[in-house]
Protein backbone atom coordinates (compact mmCIF):
# COMPACT_ATOMS: atom_id res chain seq x y z
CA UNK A 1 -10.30 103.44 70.25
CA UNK A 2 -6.94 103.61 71.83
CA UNK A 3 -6.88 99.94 72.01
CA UNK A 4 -7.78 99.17 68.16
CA UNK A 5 -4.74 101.57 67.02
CA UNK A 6 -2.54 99.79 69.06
CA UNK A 7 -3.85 96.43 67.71
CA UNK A 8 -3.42 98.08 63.84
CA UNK A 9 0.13 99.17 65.12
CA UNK A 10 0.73 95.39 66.47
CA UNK A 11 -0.55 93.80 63.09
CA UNK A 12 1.11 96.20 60.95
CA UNK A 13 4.56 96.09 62.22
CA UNK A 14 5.91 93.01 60.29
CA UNK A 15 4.99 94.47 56.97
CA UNK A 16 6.27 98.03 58.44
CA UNK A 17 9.47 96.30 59.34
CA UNK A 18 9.68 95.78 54.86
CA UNK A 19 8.54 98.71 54.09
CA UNK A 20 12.33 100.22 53.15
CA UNK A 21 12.40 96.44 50.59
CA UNK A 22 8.90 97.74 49.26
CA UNK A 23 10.03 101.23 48.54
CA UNK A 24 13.30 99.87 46.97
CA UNK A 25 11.52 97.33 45.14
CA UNK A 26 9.31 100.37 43.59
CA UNK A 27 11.42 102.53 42.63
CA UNK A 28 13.34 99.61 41.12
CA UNK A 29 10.19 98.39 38.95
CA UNK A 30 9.42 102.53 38.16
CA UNK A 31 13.01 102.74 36.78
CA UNK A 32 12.74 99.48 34.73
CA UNK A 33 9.47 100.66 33.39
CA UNK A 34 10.72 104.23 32.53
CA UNK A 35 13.62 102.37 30.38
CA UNK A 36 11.91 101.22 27.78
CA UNK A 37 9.19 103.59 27.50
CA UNK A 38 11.93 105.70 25.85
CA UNK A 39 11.64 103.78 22.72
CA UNK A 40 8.86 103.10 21.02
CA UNK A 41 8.34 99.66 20.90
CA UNK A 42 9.17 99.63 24.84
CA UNK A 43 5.72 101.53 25.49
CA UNK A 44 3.97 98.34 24.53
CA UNK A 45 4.98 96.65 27.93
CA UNK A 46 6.65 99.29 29.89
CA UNK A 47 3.64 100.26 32.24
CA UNK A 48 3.20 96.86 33.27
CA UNK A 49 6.79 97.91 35.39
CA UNK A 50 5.69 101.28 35.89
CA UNK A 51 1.90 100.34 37.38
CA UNK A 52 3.70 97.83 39.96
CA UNK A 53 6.36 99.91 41.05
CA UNK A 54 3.53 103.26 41.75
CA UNK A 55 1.14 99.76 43.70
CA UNK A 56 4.02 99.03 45.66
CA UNK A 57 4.77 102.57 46.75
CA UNK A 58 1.30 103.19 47.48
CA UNK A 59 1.18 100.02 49.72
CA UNK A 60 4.10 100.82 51.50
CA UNK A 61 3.46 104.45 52.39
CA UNK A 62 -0.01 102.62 53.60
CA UNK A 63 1.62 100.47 56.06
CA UNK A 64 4.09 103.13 57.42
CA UNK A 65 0.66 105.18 58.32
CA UNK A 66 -0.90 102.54 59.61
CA UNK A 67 2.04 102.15 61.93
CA UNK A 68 2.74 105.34 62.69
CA UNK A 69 -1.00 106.66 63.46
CA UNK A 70 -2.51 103.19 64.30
CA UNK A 71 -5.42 103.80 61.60
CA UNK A 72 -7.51 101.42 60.59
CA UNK A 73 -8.21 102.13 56.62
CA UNK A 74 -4.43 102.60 55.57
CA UNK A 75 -4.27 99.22 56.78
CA UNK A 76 -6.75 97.87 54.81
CA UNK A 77 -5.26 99.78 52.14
CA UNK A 78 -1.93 98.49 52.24
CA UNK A 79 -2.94 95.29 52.34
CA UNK A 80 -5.30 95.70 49.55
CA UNK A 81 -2.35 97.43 47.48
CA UNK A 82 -0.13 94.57 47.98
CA UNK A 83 -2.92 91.92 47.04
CA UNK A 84 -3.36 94.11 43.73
CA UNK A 85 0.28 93.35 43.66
CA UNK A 86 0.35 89.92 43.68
CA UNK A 87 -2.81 89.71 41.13
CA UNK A 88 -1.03 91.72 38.62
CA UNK A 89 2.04 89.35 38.96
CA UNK A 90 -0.07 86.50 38.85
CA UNK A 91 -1.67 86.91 35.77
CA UNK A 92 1.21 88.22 33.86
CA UNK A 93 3.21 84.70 35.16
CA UNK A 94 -0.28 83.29 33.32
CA UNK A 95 0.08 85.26 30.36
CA UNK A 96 3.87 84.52 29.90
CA UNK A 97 3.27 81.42 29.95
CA UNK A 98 0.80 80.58 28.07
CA UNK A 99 2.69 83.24 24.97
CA UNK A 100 6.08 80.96 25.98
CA UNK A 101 3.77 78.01 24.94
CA UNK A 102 2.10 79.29 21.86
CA UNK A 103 5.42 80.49 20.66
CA UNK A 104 7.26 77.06 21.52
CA UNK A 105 4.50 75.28 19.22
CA UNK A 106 4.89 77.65 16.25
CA UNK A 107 9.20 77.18 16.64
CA UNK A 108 8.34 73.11 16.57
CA UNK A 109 5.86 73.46 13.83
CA UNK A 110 8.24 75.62 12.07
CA UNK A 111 11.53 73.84 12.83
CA UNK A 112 9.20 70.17 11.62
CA UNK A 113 7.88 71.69 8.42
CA UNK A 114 11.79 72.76 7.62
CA UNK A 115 13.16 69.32 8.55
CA UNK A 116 10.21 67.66 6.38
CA UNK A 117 11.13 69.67 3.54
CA UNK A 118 14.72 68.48 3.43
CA UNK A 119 14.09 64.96 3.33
């Protein structure tokens, strides 16, 4: 047993060595999300923010246990936090993008219809 906590220590310790970055970076995202939740059209989007900033946190004070007590699960669960992480970025990159493209044909369509009604 003595030998598998200090592997989980060994594995752990480059994402340990973060963990102040991850905490930052949560707080930072909580704050941003807090923002705009203060008016009402802000709570539309502002626990997107909020959501990642409590995943990161939750990762991070993962890892630190994992270091510090060599266990196992909080491992798995910091790794598992920070893969939520990257999903939820992921598909709102996907979801931007494809809005920035719907929008971007309705502006052309728009912007053609006005320039075919001049001439």
């Amino acid at each position: 047993m003595d030998t598998n906590s200090a592997t989980i220590r060994e594995l752990s310790q480059p994402l340990a060595a973060g963990k102040g970055w991850m905490k930052f970076l949560g707080v930072m995202y909580i704050i941003s999300g807090v923002l705009p939740a203060l008016t009402i059209v802000g709570l539309l989007w502002a626990w997107l923010p909020i959501w990642l900033g409590i995943v990161l946190m939750q990762s991070a004070g993962a890892i630190e246990r994992a270091q510090l007590n060599g266990d196992q699960g909080a491992f798995a669960l910091s790794l598992d936090k920070l893969r939520l992480y990257f999903v939820i970025l992921g598909v709102t990159m996907i979801v931007s993008l494809a809005l920035m493209a719907v929008f971007m044909l309705f502006f052309f369509g728009v912007m053609m219809a006005a320039i075919g009604h001049r001439f």
